[in-house]
PDB file of N, CA and C in Angstrom:
ATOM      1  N   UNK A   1     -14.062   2.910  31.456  1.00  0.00           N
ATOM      2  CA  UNK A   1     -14.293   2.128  30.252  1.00  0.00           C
ATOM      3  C   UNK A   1     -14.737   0.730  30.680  1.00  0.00           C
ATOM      4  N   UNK A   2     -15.552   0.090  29.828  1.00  0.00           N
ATOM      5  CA  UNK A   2     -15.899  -1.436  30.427  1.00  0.00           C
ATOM      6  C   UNK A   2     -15.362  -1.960  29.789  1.00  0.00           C
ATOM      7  N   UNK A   3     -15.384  -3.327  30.185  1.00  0.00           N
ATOM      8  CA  UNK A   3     -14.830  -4.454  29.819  1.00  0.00           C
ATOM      9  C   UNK A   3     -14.974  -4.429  28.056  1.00  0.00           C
ATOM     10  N   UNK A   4     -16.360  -4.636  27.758  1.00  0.00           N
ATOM     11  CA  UNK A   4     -16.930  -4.626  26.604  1.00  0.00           C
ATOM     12  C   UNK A   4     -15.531  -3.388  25.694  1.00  0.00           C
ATOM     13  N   UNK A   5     -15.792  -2.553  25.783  1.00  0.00           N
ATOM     14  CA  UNK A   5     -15.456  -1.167  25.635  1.00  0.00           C
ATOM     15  C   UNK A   5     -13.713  -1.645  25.093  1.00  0.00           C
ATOM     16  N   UNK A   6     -12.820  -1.750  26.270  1.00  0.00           N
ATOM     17  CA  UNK A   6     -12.024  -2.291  26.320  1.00  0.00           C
ATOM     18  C   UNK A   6     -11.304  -3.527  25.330  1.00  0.00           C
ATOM     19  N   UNK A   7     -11.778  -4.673  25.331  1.00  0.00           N
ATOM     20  CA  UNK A   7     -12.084  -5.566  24.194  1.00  0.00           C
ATOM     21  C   UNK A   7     -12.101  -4.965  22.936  1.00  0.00           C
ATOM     22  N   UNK A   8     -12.981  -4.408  22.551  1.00  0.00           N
ATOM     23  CA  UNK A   8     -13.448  -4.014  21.181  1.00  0.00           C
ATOM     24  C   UNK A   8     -12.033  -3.113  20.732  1.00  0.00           C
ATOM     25  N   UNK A   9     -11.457  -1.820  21.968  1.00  0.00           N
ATOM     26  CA  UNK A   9     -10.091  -1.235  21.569  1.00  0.00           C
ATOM     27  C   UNK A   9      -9.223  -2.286  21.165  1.00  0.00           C
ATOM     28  N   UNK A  10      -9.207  -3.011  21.951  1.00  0.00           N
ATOM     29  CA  UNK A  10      -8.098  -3.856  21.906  1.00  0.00           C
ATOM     30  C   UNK A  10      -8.076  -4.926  20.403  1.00  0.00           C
ATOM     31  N   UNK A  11      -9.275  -5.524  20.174  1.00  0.00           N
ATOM     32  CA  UNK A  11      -9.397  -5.730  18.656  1.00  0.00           C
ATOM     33  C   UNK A  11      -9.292  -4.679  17.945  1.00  0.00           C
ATOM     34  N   UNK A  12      -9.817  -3.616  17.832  1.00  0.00           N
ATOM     35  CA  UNK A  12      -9.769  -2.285  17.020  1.00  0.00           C
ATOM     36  C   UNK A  12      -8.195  -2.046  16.213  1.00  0.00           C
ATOM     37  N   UNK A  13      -7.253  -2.162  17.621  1.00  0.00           N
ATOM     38  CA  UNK A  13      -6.230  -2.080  17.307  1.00  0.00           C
ATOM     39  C   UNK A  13      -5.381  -3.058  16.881  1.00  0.00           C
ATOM     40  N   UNK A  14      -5.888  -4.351  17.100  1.00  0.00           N
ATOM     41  CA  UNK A  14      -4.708  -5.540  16.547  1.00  0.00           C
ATOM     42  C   UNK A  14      -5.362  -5.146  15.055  1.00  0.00           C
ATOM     43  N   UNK A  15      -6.698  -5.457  15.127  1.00  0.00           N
ATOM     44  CA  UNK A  15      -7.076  -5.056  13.262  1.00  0.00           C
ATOM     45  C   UNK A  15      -6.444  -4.518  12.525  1.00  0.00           C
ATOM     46  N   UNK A  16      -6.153  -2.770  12.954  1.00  0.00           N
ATOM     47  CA  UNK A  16      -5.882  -1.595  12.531  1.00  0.00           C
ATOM     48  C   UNK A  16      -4.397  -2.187  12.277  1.00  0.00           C
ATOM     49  N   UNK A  17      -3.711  -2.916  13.109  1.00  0.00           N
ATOM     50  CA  UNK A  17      -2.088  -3.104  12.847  1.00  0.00           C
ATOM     51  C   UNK A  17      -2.075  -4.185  11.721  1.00  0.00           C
ATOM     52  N   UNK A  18      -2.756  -5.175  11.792  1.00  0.00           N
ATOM     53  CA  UNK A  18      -2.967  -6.038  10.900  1.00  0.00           C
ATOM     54  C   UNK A  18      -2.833  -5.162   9.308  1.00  0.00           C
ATOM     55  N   UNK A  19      -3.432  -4.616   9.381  1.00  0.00           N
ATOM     56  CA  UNK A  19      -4.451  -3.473   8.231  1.00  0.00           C
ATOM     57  C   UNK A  19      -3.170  -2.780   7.738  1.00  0.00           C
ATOM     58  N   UNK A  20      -2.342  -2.024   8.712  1.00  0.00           N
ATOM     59  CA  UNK A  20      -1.045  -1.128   8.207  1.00  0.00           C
ATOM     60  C   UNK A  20      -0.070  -2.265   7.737  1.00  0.00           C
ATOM     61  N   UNK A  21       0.364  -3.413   8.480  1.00  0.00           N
ATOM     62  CA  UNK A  21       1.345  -4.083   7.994  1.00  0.00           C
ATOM     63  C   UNK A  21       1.145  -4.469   6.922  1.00  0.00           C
ATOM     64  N   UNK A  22      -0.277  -5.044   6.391  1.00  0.00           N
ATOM     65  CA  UNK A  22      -0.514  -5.286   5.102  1.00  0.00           C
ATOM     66  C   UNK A  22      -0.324  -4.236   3.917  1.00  0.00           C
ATOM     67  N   UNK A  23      -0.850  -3.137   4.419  1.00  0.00           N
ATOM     68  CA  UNK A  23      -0.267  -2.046   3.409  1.00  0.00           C
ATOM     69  C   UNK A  23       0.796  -1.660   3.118  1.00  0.00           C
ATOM     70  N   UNK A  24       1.843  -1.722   4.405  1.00  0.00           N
ATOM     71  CA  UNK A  24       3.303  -1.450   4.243  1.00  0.00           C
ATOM     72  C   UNK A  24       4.300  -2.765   2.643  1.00  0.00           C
ATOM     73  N   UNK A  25       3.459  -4.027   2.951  1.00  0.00           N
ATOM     74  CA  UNK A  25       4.016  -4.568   2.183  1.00  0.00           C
ATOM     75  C   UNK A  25       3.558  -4.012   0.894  1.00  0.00           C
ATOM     76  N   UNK A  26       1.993  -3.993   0.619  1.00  0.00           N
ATOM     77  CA  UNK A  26       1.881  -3.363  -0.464  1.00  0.00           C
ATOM     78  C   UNK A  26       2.913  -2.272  -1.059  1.00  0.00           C
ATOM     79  N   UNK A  27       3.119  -1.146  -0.775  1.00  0.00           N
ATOM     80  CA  UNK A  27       3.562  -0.343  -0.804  1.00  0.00           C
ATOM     81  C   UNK A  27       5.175  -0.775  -0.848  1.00  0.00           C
ATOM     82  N   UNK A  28       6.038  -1.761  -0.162  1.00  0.00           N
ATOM     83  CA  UNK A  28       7.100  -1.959   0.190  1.00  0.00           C
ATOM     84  C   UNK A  28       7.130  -2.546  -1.952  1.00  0.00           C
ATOM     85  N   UNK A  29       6.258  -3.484  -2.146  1.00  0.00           N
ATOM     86  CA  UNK A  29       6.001  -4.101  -3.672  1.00  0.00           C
ATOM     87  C   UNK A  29       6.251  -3.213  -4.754  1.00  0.00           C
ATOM     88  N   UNK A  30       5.957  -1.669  -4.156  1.00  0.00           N
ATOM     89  CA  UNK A  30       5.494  -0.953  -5.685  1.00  0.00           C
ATOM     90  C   UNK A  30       6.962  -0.261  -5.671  1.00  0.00           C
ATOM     91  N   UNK A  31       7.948  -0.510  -4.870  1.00  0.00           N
ATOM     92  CA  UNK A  31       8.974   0.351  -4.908  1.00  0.00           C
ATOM     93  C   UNK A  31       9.804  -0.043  -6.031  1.00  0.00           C
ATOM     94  N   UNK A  32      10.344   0.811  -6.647  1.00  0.00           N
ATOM     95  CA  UNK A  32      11.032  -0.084  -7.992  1.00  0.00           C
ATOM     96  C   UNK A  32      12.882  -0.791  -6.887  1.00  0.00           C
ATOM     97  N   UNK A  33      13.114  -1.706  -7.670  1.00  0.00           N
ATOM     98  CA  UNK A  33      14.396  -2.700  -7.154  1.00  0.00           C
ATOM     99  C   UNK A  33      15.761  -2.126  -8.049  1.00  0.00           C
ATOM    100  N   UNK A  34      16.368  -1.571  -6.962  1.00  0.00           N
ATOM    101  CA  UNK A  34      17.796  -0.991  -7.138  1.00  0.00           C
ATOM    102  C   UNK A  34      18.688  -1.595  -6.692  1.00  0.00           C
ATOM    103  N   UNK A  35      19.887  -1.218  -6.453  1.00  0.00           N
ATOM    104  CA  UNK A  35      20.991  -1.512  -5.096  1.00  0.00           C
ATOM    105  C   UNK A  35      20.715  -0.786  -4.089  1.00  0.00           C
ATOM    106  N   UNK A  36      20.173   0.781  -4.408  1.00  0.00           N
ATOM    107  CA  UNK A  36      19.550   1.097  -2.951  1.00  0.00           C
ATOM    108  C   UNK A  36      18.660   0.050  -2.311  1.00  0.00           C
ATOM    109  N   UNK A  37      17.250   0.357  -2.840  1.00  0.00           N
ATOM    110  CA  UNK A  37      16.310   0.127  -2.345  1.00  0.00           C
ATOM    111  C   UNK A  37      15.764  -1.375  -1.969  1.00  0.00           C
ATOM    112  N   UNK A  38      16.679  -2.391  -2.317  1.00  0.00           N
ATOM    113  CA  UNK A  38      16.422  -4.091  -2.323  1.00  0.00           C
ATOM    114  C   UNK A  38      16.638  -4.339  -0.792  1.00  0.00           C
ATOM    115  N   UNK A  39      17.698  -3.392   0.239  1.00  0.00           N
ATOM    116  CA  UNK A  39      18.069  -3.855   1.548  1.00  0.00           C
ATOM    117  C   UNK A  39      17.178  -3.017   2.226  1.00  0.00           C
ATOM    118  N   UNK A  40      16.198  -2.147   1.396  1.00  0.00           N
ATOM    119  CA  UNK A  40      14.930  -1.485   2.253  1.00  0.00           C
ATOM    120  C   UNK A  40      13.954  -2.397   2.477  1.00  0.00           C
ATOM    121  N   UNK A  41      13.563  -2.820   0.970  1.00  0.00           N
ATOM    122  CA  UNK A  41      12.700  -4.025   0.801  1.00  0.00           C
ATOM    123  C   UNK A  41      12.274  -4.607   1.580  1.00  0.00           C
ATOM    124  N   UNK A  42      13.459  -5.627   1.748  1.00  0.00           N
ATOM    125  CA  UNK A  42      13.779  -6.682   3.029  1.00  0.00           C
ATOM    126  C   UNK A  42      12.923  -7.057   3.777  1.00  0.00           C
TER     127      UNK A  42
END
């Protein structure tokens, strides 16, 4: 793999994590707020 090659994974993947954590919150938002689910929240 080159350098180039390499790089681009390596952004690919901070992106891609960027990308899920943002969705997790989304998703963490739509959960309705219980006594369960508020210390999931979190």
């Amino acid at each position: 793999m080159s350098n180039n090659q390499t790089n681009s994974s390596k952004y690919n993947l901070e992106e891609r994590t960027a990308k899920f954590g943002e969705n997790i919150i989304k998703f963490a938002k739509k959960i309705p707020k219980n006594n369960i689910t508020i210390p999931l929240r979190n």
